[in-house]
N, C-alpha and C. Protein backbone atom coordinates (compact mmCIF):
# COMPACT_ATOMS: atom_id res chain seq x y z
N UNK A 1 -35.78 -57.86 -26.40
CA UNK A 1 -35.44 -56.47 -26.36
C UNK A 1 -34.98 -55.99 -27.71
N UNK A 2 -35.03 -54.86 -27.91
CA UNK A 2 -34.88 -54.30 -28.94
C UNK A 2 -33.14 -54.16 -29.62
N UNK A 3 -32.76 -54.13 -30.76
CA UNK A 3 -31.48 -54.32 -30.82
C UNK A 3 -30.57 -52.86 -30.01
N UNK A 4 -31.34 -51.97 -30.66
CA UNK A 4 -30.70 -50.91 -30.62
C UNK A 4 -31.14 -50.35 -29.24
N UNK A 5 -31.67 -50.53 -28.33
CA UNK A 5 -31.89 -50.55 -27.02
C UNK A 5 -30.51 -51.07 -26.36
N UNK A 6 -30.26 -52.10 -26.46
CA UNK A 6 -29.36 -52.86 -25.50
C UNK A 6 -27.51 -52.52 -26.33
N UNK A 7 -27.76 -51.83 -27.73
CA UNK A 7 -26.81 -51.15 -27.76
C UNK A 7 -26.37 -49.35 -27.10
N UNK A 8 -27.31 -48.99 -26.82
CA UNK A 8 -27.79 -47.79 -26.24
C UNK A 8 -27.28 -48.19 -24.42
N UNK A 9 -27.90 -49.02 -24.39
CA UNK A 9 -27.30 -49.59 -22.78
C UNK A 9 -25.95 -49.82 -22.64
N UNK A 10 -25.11 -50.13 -23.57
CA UNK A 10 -24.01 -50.87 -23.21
C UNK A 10 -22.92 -49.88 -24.06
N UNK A 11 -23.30 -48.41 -24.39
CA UNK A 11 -22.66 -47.68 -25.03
C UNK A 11 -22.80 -46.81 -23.31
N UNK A 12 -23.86 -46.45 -22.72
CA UNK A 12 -23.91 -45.85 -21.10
C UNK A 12 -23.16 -46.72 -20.88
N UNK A 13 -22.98 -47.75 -20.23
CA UNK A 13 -22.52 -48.48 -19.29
C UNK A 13 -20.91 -48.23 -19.28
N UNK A 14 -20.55 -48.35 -20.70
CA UNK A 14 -19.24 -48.22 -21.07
C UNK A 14 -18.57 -46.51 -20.79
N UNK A 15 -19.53 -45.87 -20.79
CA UNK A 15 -18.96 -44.64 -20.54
C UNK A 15 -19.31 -44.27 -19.45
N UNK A 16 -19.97 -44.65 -18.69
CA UNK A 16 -19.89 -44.86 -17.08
C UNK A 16 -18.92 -45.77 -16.14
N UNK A 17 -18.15 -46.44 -17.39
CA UNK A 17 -16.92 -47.10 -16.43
C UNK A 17 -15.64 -46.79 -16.66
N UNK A 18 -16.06 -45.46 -17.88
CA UNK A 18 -14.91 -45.00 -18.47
C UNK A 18 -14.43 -43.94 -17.96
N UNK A 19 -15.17 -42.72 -17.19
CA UNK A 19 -14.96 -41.62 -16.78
C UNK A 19 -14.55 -41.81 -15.34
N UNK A 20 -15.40 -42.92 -14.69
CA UNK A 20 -13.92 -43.22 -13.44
C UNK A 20 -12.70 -43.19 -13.84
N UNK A 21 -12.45 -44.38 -14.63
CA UNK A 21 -11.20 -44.40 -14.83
C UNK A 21 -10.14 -43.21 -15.31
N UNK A 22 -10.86 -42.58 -16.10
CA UNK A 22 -10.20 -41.42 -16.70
C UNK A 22 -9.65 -40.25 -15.79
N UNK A 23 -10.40 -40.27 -14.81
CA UNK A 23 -10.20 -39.29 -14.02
C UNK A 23 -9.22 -39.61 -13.20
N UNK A 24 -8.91 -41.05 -12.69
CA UNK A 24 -8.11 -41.77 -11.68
C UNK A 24 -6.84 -41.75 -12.51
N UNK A 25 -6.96 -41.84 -13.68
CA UNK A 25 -5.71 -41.88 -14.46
C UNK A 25 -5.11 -40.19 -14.39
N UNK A 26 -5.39 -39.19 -14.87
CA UNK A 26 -5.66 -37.78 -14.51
C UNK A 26 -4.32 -37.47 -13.33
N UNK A 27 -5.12 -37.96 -12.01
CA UNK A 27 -3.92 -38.24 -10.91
C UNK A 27 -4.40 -36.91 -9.86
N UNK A 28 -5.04 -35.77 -10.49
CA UNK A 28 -5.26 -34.48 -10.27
C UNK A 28 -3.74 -33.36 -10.24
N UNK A 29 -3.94 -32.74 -9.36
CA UNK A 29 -3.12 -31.41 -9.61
C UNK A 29 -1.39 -32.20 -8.47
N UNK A 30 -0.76 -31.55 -8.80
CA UNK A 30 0.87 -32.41 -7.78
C UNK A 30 0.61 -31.63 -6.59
N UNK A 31 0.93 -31.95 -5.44
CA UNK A 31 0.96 -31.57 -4.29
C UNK A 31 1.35 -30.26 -4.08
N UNK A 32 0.56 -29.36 -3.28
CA UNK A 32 0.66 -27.65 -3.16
C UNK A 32 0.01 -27.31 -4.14
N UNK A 33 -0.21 -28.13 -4.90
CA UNK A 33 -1.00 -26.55 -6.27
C UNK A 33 -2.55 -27.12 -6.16
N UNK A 34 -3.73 -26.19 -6.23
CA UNK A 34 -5.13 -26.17 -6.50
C UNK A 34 -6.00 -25.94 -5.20
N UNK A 35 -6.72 -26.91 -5.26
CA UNK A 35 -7.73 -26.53 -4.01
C UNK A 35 -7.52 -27.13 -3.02
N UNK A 36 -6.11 -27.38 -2.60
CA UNK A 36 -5.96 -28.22 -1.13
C UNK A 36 -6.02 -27.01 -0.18
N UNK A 37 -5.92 -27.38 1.09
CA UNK A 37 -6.10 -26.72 2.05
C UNK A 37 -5.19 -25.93 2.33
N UNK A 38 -3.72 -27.03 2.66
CA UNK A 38 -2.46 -26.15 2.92
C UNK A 38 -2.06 -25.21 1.99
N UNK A 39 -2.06 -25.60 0.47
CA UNK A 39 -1.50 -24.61 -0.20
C UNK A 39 -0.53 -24.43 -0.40
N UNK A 40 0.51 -25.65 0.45
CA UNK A 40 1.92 -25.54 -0.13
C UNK A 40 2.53 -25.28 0.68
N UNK A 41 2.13 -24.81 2.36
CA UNK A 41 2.46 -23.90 3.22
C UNK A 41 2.46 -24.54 4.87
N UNK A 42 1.95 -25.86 5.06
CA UNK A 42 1.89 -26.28 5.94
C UNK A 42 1.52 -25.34 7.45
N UNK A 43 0.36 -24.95 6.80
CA UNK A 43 -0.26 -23.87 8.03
C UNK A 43 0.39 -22.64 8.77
N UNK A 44 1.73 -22.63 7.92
CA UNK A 44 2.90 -21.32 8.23
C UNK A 44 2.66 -19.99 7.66
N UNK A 45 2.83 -19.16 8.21
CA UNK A 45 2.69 -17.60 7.46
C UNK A 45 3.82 -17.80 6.48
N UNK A 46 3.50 -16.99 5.13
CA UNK A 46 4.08 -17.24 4.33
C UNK A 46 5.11 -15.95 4.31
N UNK A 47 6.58 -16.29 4.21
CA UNK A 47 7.55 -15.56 3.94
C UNK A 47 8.09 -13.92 3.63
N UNK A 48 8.45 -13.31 4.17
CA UNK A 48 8.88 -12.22 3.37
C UNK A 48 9.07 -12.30 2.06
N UNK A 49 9.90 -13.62 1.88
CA UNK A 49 9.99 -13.13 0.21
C UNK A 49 9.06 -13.15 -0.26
N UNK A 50 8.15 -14.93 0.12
CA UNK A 50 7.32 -15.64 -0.89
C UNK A 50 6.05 -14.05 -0.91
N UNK A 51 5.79 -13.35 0.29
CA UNK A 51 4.94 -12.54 0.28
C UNK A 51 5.24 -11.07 -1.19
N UNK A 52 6.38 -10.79 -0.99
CA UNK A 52 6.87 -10.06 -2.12
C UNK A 52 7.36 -10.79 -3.04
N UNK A 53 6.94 -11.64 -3.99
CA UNK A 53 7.14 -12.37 -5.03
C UNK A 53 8.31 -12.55 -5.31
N UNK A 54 9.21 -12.89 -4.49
CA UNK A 54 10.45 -13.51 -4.90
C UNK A 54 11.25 -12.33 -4.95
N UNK A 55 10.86 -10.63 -4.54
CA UNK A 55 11.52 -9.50 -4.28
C UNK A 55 11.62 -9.15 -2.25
N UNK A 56 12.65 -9.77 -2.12
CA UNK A 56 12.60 -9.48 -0.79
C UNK A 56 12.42 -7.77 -0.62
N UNK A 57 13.31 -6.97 -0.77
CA UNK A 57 13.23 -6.16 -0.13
C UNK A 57 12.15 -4.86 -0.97
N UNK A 58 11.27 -5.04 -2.09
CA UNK A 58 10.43 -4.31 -2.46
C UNK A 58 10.08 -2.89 -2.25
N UNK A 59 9.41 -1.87 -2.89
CA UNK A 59 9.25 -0.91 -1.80
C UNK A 59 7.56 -0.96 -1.92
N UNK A 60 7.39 -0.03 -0.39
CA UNK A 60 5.83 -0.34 -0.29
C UNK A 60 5.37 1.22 -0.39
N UNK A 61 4.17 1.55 0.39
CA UNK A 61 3.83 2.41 0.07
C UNK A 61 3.68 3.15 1.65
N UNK A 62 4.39 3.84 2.26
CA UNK A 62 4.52 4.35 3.63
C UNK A 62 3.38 5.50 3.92
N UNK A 63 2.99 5.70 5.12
CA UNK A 63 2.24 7.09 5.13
C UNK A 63 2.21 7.48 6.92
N UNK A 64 2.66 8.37 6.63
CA UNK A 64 3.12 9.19 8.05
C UNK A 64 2.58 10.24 8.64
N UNK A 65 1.97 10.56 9.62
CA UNK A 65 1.69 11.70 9.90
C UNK A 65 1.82 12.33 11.68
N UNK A 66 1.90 13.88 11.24
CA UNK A 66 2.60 14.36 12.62
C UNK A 66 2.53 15.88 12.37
N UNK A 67 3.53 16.38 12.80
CA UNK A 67 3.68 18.02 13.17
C UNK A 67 5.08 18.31 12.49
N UNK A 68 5.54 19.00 11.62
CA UNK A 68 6.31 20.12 11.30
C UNK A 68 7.11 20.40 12.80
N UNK A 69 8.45 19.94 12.43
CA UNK A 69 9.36 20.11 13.17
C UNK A 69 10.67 21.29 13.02
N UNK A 70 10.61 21.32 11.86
CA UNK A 70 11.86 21.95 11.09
C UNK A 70 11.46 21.81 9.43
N UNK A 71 12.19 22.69 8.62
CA UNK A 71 12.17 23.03 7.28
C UNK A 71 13.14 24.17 7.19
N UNK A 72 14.02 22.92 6.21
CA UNK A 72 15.82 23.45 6.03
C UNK A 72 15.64 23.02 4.65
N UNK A 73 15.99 23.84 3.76
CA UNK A 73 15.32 23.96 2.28
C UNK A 73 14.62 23.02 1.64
N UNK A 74 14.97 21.70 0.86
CA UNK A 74 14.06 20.86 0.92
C UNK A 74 13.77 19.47 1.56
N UNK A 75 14.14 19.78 2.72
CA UNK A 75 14.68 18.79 3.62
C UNK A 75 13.12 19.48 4.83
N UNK A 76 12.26 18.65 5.20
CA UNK A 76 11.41 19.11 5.81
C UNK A 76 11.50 17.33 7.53
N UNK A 77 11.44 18.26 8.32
CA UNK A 77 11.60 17.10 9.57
C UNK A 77 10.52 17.01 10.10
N UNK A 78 9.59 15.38 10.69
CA UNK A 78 8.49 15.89 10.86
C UNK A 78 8.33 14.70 11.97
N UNK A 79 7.72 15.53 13.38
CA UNK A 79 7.81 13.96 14.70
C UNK A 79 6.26 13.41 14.30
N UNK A 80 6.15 11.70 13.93
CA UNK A 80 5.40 11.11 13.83
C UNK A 80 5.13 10.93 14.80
N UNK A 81 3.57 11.05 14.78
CA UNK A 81 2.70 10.69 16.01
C UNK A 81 1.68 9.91 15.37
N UNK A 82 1.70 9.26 13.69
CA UNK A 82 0.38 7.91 13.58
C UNK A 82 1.21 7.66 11.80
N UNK A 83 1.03 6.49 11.75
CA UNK A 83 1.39 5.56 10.51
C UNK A 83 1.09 4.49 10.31
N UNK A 84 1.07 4.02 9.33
CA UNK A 84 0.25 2.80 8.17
C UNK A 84 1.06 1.64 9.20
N UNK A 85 0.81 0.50 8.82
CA UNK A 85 1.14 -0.57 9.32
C UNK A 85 2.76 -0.94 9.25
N UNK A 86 3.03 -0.48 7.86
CA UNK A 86 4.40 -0.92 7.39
C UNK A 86 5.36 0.67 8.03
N UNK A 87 5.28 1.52 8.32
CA UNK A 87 5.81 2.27 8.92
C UNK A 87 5.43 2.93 10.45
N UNK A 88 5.12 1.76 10.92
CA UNK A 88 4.52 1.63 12.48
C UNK A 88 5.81 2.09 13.48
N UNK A 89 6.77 1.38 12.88
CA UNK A 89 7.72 1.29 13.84
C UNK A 89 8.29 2.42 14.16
N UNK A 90 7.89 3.36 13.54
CA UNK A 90 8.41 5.03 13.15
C UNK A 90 7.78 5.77 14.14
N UNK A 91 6.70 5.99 14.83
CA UNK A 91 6.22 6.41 15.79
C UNK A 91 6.61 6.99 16.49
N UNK A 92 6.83 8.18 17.18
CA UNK A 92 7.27 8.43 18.01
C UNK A 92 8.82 8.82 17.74
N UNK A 93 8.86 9.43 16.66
CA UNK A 93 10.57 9.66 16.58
C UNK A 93 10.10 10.92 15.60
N UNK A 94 11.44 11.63 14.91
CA UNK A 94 11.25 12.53 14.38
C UNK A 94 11.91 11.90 13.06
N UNK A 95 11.14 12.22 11.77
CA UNK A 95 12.12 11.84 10.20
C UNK A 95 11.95 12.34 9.71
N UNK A 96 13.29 12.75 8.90
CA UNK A 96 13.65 13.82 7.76
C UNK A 96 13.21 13.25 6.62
N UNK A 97 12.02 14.26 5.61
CA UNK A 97 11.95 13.92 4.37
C UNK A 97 12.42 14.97 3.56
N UNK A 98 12.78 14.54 2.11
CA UNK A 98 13.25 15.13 1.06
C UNK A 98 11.91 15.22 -0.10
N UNK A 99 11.70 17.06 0.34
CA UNK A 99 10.54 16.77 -0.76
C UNK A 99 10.95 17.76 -1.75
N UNK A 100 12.07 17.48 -2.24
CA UNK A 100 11.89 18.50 -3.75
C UNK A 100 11.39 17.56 -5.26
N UNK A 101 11.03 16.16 -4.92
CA UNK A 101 10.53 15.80 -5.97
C UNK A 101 8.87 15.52 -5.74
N UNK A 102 8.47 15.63 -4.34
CA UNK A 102 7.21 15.59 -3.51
C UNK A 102 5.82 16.85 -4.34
N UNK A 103 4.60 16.01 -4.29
CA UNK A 103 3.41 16.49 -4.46
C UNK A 103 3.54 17.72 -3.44
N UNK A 104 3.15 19.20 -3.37
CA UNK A 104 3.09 19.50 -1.97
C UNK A 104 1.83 19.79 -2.30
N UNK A 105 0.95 19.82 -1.40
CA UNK A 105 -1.02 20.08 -1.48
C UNK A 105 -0.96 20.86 -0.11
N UNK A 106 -0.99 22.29 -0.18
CA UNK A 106 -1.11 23.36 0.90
C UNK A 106 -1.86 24.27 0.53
N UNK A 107 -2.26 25.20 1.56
CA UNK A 107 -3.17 26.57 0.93
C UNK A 107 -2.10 27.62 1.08
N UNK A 108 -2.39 28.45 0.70
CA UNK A 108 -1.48 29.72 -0.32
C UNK A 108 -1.39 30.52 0.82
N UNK A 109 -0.63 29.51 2.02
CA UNK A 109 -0.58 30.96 3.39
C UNK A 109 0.34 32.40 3.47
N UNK A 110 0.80 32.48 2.37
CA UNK A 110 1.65 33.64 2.42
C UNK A 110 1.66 34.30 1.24
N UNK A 111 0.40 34.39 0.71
CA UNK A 111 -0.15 34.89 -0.16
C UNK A 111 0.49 35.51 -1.50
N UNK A 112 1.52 34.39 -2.04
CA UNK A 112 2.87 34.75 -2.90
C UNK A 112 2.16 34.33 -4.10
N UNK A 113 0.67 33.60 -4.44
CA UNK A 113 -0.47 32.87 -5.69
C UNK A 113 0.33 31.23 -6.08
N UNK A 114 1.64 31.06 -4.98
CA UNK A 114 2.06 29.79 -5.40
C UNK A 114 1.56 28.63 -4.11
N UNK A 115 1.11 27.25 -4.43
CA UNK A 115 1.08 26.79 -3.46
C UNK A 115 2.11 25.83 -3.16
N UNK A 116 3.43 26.14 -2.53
CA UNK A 116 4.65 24.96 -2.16
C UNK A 116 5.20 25.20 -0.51
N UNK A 117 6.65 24.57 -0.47
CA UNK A 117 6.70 24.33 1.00
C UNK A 117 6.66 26.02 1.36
N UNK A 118 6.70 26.96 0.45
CA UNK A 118 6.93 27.96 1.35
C UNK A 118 6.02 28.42 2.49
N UNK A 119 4.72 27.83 1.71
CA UNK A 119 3.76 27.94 2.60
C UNK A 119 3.19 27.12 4.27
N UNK A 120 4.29 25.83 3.95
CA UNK A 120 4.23 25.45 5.11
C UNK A 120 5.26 25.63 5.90
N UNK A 121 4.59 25.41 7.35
CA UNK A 121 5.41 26.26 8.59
C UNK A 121 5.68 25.08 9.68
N UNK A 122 6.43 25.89 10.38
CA UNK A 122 6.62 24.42 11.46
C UNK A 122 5.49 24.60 12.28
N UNK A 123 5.30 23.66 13.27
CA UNK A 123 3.65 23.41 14.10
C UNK A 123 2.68 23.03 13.33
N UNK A 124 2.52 23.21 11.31
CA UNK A 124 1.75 22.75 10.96
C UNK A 124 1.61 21.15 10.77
N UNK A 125 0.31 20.56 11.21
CA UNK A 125 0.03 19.17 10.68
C UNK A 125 0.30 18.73 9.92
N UNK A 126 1.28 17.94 8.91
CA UNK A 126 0.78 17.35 7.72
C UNK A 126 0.73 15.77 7.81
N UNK A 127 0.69 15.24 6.95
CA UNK A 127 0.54 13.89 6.42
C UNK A 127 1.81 13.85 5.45
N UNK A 128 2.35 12.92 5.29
CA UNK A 128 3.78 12.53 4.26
C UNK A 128 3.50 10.88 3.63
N UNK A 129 3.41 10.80 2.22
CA UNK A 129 3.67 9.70 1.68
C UNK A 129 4.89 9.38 1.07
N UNK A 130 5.49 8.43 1.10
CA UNK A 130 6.65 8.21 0.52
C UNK A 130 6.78 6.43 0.11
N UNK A 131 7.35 6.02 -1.15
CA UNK A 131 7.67 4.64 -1.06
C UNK A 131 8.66 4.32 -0.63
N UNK A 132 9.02 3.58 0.15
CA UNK A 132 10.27 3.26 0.67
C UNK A 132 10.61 1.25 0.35
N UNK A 133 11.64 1.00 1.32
CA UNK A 133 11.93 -0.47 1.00
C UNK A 133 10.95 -1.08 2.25
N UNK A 134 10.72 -2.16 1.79
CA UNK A 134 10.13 -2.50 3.26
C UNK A 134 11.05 -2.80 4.75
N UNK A 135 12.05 -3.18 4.34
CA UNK A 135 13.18 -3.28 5.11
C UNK A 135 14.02 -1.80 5.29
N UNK A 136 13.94 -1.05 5.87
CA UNK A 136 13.92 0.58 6.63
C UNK A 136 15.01 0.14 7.21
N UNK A 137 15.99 -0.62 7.14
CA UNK A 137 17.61 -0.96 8.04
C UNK A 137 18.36 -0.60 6.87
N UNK A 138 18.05 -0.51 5.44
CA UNK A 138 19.06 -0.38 4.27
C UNK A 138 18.91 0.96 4.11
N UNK A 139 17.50 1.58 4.36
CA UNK A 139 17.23 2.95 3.83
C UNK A 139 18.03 4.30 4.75
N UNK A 140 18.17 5.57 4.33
CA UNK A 140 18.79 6.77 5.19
C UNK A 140 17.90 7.21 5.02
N UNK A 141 18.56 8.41 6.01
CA UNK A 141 17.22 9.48 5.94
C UNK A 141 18.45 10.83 5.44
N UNK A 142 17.10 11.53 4.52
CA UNK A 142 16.23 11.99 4.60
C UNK A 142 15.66 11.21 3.37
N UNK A 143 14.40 10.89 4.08
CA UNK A 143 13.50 9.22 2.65
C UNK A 143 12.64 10.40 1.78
N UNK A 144 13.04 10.03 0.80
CA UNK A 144 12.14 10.24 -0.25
C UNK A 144 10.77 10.50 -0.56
N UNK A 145 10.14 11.55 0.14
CA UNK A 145 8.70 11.91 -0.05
C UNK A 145 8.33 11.86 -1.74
N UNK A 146 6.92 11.61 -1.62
CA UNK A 146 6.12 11.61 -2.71
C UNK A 146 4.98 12.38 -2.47
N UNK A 147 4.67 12.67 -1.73
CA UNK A 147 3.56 13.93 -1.04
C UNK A 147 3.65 14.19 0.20
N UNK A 148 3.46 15.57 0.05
CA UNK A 148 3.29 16.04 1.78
C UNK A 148 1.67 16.78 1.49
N UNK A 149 0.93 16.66 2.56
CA UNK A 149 -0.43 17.27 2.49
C UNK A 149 -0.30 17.78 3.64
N UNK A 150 -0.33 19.33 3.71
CA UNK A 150 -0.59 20.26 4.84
C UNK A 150 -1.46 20.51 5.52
N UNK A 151 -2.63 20.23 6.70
CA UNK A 151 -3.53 19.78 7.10
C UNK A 151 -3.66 20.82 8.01
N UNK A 152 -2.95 21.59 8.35
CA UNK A 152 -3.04 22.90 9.50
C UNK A 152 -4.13 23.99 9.14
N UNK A 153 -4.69 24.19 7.59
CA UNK A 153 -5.31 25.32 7.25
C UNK A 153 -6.41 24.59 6.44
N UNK A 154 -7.03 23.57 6.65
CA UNK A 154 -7.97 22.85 5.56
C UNK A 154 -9.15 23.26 5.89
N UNK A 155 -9.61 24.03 6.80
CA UNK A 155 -10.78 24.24 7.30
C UNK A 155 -11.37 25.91 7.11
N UNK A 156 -10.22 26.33 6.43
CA UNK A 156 -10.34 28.15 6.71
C UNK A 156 -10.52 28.36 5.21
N UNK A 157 -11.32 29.52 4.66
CA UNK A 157 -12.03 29.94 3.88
C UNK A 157 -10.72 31.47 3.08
N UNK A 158 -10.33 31.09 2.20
CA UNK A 158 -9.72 31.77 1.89
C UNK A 158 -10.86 33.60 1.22
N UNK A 159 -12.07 33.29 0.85
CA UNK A 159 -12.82 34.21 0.67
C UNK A 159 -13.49 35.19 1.40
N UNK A 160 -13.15 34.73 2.86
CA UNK A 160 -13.62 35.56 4.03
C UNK A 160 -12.96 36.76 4.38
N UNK A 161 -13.33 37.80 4.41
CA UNK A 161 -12.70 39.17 4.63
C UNK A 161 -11.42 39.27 5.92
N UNK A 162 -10.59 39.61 5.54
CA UNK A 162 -9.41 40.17 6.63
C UNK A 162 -10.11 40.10 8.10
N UNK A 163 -9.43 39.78 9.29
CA UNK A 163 -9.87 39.97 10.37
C UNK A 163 -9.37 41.84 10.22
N UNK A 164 -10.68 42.16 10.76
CA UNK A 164 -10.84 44.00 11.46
C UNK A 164 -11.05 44.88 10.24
N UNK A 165 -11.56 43.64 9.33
CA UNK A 165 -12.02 44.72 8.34
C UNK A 165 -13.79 44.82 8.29
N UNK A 166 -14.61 46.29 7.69
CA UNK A 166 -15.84 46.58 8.26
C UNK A 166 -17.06 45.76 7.38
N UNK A 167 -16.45 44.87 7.09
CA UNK A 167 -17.52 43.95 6.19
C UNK A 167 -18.17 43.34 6.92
């Protein structure tokens, strides 16, 4: 055989008994971290905290909606009748929000060219976002809106002539 053949062989061979080893030495990743199954977690739902990164009580992002109950200056009360997952439990009750720092998105029902709460009324629909804590046992009311969207007039045409006029 050729010299440099059977050095060619035994340069493979050697690095075919080398990359086992290397890898066995390696050890892989320590228990819980990479591509195991559990994950660290032993098939358990993982934590309030561990879920909010080590911030238990976080705030999330709430969204509420219902009917105009009351509006006492910027204090607007509103009975939920449907909400996001994290403010489920709210259902069926009535909660005071504080929207003087709140988005308000309404149509111009009282024809003043401004669009804010003046324009909304009680009986109207809206929707309310607010961030809150996720834990709602620390928080008061009246919670902190970040938008209210008025949903009672979204369908009506502000360009359409006066009712009883001869157009």
């Amino acid at each position: 055989m050729d010299k440099g053949f059977r050095r060619s062989a035994a340069f493979v061979a050697a690095v075919a008994l080398a990359i086992p080893a290397a890898a066995g030495a390696h050890g892989g990743p320590p228990p819980g971290v990479g591509h195991g199954h559990g994950h660290g977690n032993d098939g358990q739902q993982p934590s309030a905290e561990s879920r909010s990164h080590g911030r238990p009580n976080r705030a999330v992002g709430y969204v509420f909606a219902g009917t105009v109950k009351s509006i006492a200056g910027n204090t607007v009360t509103v009975s939920v009748l449907h909400a996001n997952h994290d403010a489920h439990a709210l259902v069926g009750q009535d909660v005071e929000f504080d929207v003087s720092a709140a988005r308000i998105v309404v149509r111009d029902a009282n024809g003043d060219g401004k669009r804010d709460l003046g324009d909304v009324a009680v009986g109207d629909r809206v929707q309310v976002l607010a961030r809150l804590p996720r834990d709602l046992s620390t928080a008061t009311q009246p919670f902190a809106a970040t938008a209210l969207i008025d949903k009672a007039h979204r369908h009506t045409h502000e360009s359409q002539p006066p009712a009883g006029s001869d157009s």
